[in-house]
N, C-alpha and C. Protein backbone atom coordinates (compact mmCIF):
# COMPACT_ATOMS: atom_id res chain seq x y z
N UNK A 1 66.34 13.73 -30.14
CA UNK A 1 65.74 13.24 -31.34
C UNK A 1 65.81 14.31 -32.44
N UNK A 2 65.56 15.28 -31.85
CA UNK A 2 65.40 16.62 -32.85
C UNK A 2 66.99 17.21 -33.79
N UNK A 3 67.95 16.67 -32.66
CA UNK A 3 68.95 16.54 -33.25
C UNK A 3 69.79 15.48 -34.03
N UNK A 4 68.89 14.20 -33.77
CA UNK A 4 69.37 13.38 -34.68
C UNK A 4 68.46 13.41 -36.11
N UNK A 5 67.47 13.96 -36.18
CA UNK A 5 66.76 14.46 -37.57
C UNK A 5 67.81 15.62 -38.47
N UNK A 6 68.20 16.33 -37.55
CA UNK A 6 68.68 17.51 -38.23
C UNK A 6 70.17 17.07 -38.84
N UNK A 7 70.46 15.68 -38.56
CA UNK A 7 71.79 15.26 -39.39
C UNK A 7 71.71 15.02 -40.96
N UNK A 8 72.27 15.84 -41.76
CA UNK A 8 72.01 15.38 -43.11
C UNK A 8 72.27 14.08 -43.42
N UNK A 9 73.33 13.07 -43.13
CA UNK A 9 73.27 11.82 -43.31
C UNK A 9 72.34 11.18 -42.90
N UNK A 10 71.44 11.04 -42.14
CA UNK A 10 70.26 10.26 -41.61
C UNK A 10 69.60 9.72 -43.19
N UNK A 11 68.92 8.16 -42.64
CA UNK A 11 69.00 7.77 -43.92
C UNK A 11 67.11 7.74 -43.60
N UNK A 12 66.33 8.11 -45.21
CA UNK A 12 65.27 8.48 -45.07
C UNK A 12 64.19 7.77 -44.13
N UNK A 13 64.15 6.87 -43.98
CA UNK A 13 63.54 5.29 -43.56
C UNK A 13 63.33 5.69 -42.13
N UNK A 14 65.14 6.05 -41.44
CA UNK A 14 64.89 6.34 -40.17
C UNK A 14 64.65 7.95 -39.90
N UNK A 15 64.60 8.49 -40.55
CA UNK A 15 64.19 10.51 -40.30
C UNK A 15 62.29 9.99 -40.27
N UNK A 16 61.53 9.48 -41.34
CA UNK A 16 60.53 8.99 -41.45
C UNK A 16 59.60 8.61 -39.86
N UNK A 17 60.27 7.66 -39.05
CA UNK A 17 59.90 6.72 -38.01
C UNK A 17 60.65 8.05 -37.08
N UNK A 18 61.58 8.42 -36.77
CA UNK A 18 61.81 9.54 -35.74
C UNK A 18 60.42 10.78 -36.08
N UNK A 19 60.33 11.26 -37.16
CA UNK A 19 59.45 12.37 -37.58
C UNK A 19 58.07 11.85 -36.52
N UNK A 20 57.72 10.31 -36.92
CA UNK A 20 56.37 9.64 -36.20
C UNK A 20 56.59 10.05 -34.64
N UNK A 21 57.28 9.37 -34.21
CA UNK A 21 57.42 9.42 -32.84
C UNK A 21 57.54 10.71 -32.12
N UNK A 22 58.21 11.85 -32.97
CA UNK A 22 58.55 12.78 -32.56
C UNK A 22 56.95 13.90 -32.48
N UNK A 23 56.21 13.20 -33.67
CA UNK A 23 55.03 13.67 -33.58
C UNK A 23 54.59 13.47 -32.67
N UNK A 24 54.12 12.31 -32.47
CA UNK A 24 52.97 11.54 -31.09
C UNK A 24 53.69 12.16 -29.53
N UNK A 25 54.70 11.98 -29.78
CA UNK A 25 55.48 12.80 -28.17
C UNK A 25 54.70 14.13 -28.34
N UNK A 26 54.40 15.18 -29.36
CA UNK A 26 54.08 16.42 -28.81
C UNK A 26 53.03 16.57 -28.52
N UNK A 27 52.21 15.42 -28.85
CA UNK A 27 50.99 15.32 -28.54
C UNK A 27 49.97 15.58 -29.72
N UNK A 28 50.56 16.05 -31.02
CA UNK A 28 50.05 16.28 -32.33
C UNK A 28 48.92 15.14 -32.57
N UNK A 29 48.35 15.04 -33.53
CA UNK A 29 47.67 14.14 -33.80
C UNK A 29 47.76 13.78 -35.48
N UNK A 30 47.45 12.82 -35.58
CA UNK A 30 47.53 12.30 -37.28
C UNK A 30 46.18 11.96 -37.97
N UNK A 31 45.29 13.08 -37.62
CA UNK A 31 44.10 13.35 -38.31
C UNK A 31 44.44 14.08 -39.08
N UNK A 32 44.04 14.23 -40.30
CA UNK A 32 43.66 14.92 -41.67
C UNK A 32 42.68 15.94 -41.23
N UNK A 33 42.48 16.84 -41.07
CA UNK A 33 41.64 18.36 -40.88
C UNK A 33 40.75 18.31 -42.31
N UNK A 34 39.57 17.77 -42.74
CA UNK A 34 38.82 18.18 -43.98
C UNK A 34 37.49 18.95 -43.77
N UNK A 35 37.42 19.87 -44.67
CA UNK A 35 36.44 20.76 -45.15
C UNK A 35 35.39 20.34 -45.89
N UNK A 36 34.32 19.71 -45.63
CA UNK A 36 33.63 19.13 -46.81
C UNK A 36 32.41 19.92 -47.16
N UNK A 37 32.68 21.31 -47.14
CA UNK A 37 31.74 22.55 -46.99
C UNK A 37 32.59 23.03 -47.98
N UNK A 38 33.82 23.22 -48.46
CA UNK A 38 34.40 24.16 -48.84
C UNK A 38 34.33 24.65 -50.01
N UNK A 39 33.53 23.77 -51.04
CA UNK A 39 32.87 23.90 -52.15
C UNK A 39 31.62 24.67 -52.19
N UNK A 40 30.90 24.92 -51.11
CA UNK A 40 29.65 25.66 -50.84
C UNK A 40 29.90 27.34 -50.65
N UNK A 41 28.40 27.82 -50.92
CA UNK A 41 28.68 29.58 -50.67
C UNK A 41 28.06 29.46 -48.83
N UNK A 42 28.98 30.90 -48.44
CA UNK A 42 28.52 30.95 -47.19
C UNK A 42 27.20 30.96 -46.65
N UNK A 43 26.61 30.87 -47.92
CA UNK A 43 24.67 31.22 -47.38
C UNK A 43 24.57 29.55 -47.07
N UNK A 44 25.26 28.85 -48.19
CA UNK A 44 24.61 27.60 -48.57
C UNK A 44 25.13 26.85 -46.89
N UNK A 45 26.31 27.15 -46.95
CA UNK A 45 27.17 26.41 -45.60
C UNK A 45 26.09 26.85 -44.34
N UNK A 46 25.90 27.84 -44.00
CA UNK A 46 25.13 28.11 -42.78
C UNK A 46 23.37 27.16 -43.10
N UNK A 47 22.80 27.45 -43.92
CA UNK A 47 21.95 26.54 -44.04
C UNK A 47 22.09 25.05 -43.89
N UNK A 48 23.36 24.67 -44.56
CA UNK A 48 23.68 22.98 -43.88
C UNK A 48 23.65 22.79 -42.30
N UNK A 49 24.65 23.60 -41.83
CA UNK A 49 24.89 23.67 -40.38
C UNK A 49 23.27 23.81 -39.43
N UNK A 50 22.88 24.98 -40.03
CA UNK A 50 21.54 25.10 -39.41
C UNK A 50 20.65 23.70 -39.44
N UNK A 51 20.43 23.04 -40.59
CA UNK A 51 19.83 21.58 -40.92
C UNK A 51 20.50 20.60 -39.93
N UNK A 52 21.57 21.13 -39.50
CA UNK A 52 22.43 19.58 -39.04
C UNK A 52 22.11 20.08 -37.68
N UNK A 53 22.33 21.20 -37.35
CA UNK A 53 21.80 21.57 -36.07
C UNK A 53 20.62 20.80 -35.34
N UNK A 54 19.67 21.27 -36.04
CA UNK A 54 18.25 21.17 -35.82
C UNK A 54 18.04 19.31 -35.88
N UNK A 55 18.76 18.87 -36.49
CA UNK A 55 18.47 17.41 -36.63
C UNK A 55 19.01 16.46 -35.64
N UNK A 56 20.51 17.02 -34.99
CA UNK A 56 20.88 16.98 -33.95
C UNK A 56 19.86 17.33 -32.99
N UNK A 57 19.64 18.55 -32.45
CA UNK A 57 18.63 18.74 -31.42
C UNK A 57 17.65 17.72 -31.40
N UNK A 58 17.06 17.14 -32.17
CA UNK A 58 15.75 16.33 -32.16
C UNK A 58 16.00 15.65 -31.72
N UNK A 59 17.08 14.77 -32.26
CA UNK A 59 18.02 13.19 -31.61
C UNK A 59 18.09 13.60 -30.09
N UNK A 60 18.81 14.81 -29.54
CA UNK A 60 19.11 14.83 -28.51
C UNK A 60 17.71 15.07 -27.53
N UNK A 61 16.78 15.38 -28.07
CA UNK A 61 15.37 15.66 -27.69
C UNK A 61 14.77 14.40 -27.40
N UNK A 62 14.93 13.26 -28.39
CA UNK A 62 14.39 12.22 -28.46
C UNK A 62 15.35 11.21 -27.29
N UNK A 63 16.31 11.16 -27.09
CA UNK A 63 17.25 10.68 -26.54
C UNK A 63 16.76 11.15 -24.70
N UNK A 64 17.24 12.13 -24.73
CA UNK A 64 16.39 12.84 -23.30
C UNK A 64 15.10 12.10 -23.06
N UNK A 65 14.03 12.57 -23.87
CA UNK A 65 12.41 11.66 -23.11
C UNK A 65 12.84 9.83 -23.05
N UNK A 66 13.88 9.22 -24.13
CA UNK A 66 13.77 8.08 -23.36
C UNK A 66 14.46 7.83 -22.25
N UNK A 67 16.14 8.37 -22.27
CA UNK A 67 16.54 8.36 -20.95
C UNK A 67 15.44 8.63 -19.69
N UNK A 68 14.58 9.45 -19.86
CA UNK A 68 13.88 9.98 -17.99
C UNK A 68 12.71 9.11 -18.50
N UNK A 69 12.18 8.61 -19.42
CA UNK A 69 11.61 7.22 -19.33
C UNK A 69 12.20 6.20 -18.37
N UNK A 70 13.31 5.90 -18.87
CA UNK A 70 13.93 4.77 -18.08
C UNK A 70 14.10 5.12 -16.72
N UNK A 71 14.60 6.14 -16.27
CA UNK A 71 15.40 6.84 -15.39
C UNK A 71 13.72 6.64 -14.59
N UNK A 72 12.45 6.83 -14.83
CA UNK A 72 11.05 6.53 -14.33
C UNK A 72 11.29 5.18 -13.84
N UNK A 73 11.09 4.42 -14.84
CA UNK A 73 10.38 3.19 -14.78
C UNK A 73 11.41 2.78 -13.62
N UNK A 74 12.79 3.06 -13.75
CA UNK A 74 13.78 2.35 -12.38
C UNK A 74 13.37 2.83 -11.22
N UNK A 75 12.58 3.97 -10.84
CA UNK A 75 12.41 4.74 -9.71
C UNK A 75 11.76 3.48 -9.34
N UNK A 76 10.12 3.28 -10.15
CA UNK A 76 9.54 2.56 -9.79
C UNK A 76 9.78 1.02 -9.20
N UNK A 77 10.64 0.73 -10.10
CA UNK A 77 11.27 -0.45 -9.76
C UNK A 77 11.87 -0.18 -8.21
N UNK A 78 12.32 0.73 -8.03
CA UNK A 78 13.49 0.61 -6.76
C UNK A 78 12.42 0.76 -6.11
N UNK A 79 11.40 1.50 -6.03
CA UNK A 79 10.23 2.09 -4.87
C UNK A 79 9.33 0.78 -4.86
N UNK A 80 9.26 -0.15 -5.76
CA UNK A 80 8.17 -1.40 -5.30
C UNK A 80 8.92 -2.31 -3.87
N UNK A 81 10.20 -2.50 -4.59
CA UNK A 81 11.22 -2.94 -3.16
C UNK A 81 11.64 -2.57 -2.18
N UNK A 82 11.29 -1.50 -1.58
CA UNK A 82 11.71 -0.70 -0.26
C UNK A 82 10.41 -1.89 0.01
């Protein structure tokens, strides 16, 4: 493939659709990489992160007590039926 790209006659259409394929074979990906910090000063950026941190943790805090809620109430359930 790599050598049928590198033919100068190749007509754009098909260099285009080889380039695709040739991507996805290496395993590349066709995400866009964005920065949406990159306008910020480094004080300001670590304070976002820290905020997003911490807001995360809670979710995952909150998430935890209901999981072993449930993860309870099934014990019980399974232990009324023995």
């Amino acid at each position: 493939m790599q050598k049928r790209l590198s033919n100068p006659r190749i007509k754009e259409s098909t260099r285009k659709q080889l380039d695709r394929v040739l991507f996805l074979l290496n395993g590349e990906s066709n995400i866009v990489e964005v920065d949406f910090l990159k306008k910020l000063s480094p004080e300001q950026r670590l304070d976002f992160l820290y905020r997003q941190l911490e807001q995360l943790s809670e979710k995952e805090e909150k998430i935890r007590q209901e999981t072993n809620a449930l993860i309870q109430k099934a014990r019980q359930v399974v232990g009324t039926q023995i």
